[in-house]
N, C-alpha and C. Protein backbone atom coordinates (compact mmCIF):
# COMPACT_ATOMS: atom_id res chain seq x y z
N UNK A 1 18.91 103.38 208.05
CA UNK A 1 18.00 103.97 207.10
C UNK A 1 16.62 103.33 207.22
N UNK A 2 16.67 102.08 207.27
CA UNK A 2 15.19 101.25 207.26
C UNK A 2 14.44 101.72 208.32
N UNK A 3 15.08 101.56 209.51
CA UNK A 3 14.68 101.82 211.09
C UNK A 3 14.10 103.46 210.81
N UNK A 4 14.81 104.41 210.71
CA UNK A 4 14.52 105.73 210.17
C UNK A 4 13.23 106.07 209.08
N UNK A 5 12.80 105.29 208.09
CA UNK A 5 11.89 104.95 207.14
C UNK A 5 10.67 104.27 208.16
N UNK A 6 10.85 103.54 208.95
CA UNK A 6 9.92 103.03 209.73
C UNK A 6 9.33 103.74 210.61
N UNK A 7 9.98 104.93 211.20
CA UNK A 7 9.92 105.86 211.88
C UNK A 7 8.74 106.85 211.35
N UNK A 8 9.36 107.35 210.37
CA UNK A 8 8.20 108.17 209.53
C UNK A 8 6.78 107.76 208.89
N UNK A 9 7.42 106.06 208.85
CA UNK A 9 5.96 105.62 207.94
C UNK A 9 5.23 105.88 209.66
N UNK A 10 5.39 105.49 210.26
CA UNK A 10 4.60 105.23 211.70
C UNK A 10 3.96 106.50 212.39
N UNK A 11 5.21 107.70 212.43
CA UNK A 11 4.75 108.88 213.05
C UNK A 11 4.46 110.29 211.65
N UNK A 12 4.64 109.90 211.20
CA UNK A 12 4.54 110.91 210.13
C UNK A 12 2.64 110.72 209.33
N UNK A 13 3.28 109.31 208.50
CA UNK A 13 1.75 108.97 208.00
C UNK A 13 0.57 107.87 208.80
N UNK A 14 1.03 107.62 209.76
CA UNK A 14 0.21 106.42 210.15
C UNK A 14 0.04 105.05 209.52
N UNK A 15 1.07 105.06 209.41
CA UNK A 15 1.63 103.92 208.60
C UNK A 15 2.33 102.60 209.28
N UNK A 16 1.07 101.73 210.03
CA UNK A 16 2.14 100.91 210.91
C UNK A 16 2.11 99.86 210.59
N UNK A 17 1.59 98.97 209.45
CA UNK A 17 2.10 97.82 208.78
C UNK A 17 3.54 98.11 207.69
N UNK A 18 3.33 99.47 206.98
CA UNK A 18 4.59 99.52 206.18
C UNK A 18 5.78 99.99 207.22
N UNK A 19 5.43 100.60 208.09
CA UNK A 19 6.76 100.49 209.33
C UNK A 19 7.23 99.07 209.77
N UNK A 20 6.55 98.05 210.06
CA UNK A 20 6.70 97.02 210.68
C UNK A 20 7.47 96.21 209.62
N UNK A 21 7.08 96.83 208.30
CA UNK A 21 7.83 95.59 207.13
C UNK A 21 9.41 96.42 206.95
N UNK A 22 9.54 97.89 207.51
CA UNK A 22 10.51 98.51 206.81
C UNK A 22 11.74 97.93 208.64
N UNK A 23 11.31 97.57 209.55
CA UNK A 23 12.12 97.51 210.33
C UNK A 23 12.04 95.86 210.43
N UNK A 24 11.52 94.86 209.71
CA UNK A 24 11.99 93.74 209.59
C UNK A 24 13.06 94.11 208.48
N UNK A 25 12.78 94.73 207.27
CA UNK A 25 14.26 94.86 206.54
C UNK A 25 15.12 95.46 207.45
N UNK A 26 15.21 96.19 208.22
CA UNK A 26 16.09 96.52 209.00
C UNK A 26 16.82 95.58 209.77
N UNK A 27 16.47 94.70 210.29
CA UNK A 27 16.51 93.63 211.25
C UNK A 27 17.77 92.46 210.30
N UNK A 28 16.67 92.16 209.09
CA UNK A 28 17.61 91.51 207.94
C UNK A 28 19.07 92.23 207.82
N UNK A 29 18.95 93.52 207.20
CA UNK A 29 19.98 93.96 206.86
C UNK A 29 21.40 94.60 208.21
N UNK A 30 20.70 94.52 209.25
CA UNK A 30 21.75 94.48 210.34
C UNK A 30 22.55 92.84 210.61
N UNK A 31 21.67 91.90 209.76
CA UNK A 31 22.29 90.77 210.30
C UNK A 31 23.39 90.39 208.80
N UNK A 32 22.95 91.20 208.06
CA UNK A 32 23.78 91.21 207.19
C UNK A 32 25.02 91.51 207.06
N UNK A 33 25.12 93.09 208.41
CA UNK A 33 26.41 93.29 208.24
C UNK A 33 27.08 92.66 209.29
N UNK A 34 26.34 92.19 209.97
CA UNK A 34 27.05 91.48 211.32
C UNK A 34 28.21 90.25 210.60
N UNK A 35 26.97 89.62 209.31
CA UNK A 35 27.76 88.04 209.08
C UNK A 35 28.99 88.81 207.65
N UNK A 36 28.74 90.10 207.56
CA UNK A 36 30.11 89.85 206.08
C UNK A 36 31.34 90.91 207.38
N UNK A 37 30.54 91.70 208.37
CA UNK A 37 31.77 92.22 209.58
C UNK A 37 32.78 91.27 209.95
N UNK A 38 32.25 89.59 210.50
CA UNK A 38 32.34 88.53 210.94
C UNK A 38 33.68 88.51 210.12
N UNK A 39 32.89 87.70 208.74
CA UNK A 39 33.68 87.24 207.51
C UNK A 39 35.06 88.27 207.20
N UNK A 40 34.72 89.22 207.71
CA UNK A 40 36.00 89.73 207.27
C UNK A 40 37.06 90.23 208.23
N UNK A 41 36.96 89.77 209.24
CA UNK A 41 37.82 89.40 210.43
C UNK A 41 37.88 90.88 211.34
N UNK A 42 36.77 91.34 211.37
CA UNK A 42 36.55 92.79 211.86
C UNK A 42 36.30 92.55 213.56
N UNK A 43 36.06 91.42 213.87
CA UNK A 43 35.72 91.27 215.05
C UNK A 43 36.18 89.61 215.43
N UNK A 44 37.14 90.05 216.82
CA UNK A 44 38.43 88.80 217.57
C UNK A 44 37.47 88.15 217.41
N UNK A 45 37.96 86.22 217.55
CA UNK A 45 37.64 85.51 217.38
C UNK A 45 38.25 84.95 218.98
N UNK A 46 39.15 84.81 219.13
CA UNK A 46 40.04 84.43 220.45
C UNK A 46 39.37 85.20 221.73
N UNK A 47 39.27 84.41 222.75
CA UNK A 47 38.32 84.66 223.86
C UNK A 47 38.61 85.90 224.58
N UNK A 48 40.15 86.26 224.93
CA UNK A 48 40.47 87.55 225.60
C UNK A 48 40.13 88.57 224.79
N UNK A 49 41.00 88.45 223.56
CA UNK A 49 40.52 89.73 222.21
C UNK A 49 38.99 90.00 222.33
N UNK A 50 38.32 88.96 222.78
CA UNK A 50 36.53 89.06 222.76
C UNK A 50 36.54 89.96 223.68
N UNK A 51 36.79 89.69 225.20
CA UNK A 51 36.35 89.97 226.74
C UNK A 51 37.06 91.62 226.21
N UNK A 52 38.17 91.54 225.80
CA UNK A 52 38.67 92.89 225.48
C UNK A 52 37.62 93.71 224.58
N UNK A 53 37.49 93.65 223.90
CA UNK A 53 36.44 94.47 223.01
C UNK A 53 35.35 94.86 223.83
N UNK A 54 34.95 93.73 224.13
CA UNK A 54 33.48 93.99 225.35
C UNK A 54 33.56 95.10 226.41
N UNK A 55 34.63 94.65 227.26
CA UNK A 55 35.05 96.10 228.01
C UNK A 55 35.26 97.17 227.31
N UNK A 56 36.10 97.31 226.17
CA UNK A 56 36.20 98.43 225.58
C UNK A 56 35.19 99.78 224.88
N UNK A 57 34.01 98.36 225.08
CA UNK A 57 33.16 98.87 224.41
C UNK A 57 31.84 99.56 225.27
N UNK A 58 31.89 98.54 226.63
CA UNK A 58 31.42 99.37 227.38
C UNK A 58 31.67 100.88 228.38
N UNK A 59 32.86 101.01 228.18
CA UNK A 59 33.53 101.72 228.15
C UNK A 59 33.31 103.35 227.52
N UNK A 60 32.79 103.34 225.97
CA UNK A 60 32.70 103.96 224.69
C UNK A 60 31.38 104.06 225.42
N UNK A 61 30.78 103.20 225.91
CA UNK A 61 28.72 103.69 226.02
C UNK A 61 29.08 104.82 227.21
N UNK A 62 29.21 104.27 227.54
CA UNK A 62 29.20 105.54 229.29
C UNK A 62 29.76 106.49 228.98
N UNK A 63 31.14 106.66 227.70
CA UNK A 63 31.67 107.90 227.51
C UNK A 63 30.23 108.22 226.36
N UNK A 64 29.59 107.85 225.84
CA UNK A 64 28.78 108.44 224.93
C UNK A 64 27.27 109.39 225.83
N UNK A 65 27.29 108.77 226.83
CA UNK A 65 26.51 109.47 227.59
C UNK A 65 26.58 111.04 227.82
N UNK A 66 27.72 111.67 227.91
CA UNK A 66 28.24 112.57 227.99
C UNK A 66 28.79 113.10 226.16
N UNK A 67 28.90 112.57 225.64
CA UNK A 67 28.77 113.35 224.27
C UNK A 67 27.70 113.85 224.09
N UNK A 68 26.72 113.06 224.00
CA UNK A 68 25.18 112.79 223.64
C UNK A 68 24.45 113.88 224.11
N UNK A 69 24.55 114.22 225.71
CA UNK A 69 23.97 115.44 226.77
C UNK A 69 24.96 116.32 226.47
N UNK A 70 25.67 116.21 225.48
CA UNK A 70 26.42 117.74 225.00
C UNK A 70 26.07 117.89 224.10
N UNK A 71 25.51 116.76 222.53
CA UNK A 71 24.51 117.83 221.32
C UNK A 71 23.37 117.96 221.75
N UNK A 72 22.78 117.72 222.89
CA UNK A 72 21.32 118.00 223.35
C UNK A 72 21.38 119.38 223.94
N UNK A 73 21.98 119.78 224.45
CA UNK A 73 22.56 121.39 225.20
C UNK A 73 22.75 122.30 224.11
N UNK A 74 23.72 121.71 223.25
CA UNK A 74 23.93 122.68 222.05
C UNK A 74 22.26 122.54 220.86
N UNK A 75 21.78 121.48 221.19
CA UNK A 75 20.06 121.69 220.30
C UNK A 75 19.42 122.86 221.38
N UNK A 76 19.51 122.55 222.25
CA UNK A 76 18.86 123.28 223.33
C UNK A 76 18.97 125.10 223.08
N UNK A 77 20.70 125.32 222.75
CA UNK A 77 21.18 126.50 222.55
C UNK A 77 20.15 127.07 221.63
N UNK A 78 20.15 125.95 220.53
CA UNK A 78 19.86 126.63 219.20
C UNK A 78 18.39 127.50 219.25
N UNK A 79 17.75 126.49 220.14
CA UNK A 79 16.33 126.56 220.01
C UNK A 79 15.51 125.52 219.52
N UNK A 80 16.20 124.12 219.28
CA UNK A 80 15.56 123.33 218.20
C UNK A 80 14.12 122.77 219.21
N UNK A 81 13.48 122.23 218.46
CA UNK A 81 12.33 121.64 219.15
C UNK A 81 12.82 121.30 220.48
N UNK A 82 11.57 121.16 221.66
CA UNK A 82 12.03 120.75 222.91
C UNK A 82 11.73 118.91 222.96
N UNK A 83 10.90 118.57 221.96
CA UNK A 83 10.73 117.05 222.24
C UNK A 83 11.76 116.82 221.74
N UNK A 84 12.35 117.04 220.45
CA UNK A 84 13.91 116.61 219.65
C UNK A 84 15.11 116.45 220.74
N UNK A 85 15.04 117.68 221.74
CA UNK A 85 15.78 117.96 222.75
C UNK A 85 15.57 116.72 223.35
N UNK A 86 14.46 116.28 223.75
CA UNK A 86 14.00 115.48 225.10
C UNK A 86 14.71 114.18 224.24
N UNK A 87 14.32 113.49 223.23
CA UNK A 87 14.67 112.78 222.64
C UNK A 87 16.31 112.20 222.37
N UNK A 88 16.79 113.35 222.33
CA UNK A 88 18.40 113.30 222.11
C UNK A 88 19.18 112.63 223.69
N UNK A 89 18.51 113.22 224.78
CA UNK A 89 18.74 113.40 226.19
C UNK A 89 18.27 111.70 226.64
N UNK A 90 17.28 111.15 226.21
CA UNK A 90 16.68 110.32 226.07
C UNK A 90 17.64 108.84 225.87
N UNK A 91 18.23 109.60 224.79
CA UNK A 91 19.26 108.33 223.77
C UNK A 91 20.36 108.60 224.75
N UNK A 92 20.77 109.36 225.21
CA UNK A 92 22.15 109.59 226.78
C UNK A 92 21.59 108.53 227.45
N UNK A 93 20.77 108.83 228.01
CA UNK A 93 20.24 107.53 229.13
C UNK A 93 20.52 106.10 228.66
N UNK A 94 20.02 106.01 227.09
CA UNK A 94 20.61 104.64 226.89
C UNK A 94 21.60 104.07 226.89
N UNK A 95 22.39 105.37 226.35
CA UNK A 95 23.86 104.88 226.14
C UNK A 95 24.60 104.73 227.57
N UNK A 96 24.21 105.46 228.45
CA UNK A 96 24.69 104.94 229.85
C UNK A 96 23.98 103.49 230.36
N UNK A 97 22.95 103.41 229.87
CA UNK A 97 22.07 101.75 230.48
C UNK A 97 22.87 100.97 229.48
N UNK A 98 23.38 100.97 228.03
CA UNK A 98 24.29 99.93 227.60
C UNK A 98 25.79 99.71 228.23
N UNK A 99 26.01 100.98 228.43
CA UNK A 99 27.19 100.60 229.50
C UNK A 99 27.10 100.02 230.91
N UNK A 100 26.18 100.10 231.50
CA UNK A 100 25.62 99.38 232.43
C UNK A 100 25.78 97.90 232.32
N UNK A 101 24.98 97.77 231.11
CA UNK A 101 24.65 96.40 230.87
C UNK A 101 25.93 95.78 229.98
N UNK A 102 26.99 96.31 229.66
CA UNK A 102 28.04 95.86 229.18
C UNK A 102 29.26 95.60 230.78
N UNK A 103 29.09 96.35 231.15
CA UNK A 103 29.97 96.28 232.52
C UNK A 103 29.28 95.19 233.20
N UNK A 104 27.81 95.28 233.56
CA UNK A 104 27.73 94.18 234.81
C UNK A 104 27.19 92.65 234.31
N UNK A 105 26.60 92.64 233.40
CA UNK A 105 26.15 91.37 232.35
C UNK A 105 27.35 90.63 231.68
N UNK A 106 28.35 91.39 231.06
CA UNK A 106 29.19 90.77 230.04
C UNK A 106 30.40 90.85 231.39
N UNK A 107 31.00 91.84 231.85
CA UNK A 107 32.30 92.21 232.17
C UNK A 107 32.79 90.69 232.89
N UNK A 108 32.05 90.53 234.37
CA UNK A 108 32.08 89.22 234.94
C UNK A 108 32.55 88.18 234.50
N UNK A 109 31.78 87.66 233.02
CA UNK A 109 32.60 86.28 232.47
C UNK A 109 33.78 86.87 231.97
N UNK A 110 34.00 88.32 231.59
CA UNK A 110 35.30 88.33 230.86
C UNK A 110 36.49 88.34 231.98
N UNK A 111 36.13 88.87 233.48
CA UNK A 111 37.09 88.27 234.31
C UNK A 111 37.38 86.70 234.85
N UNK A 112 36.60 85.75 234.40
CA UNK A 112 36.90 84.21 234.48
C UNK A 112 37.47 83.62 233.50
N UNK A 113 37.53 84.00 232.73
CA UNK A 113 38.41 83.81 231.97
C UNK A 113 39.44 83.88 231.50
């Protein structure tokens, strides 16, 4: 929501000090859920259960690549804006570069282990 609020203050009104304060709350409040996720045993603690998740998760990015370039096709269908389009298509790419970067950055130590 913050990140999203920051968005609009920035491209909507020209608003780029109250963007910058709405995506430091953002920043806060992601680390927020990281430490009560933590606390509440939502995420292994034990080194394989770790390396496991990690793969699993890179895994989920590369399949999201292909979700992602399927609601961009179906925006496309609709007619919706073409930058919205470009944008959606955009966020595919990432989600394949996090799987990237989950496979060849993380995967490695999780096989030495």
């Amino acid at each position: 929501m913050y990140y999203a609020l920051a968005k609009v203050a920035k491209e909507q009104f020209g608003l780029d000090e109250v963007a910058k304060e709405f995506i430091e709350l953002g920043n806060q409040e992601t680390n927020h859920g990281a430490f009560y996720a933590s606390l509440n045993g939502r995420y292994p603690y034990d080194e394989k259960s770790f390396w496991q998740m990690v793969r699993g998760l890179s895994k989920a990015e590369y399949k999201g690549e292909g979700n992602v370039n399927q609601i961009a096709d179906k925006l496309e269908q609709l007619g919706i804006d073409k930058k919205a389009v470009e944008q959606v298509r955009e966020s595919a790419l990432q989600e394949k570069h996090h799987g990237e970067k989950f496979l060849y950055l993380f995967c490695p130590l999780y096989t030495k282990s």
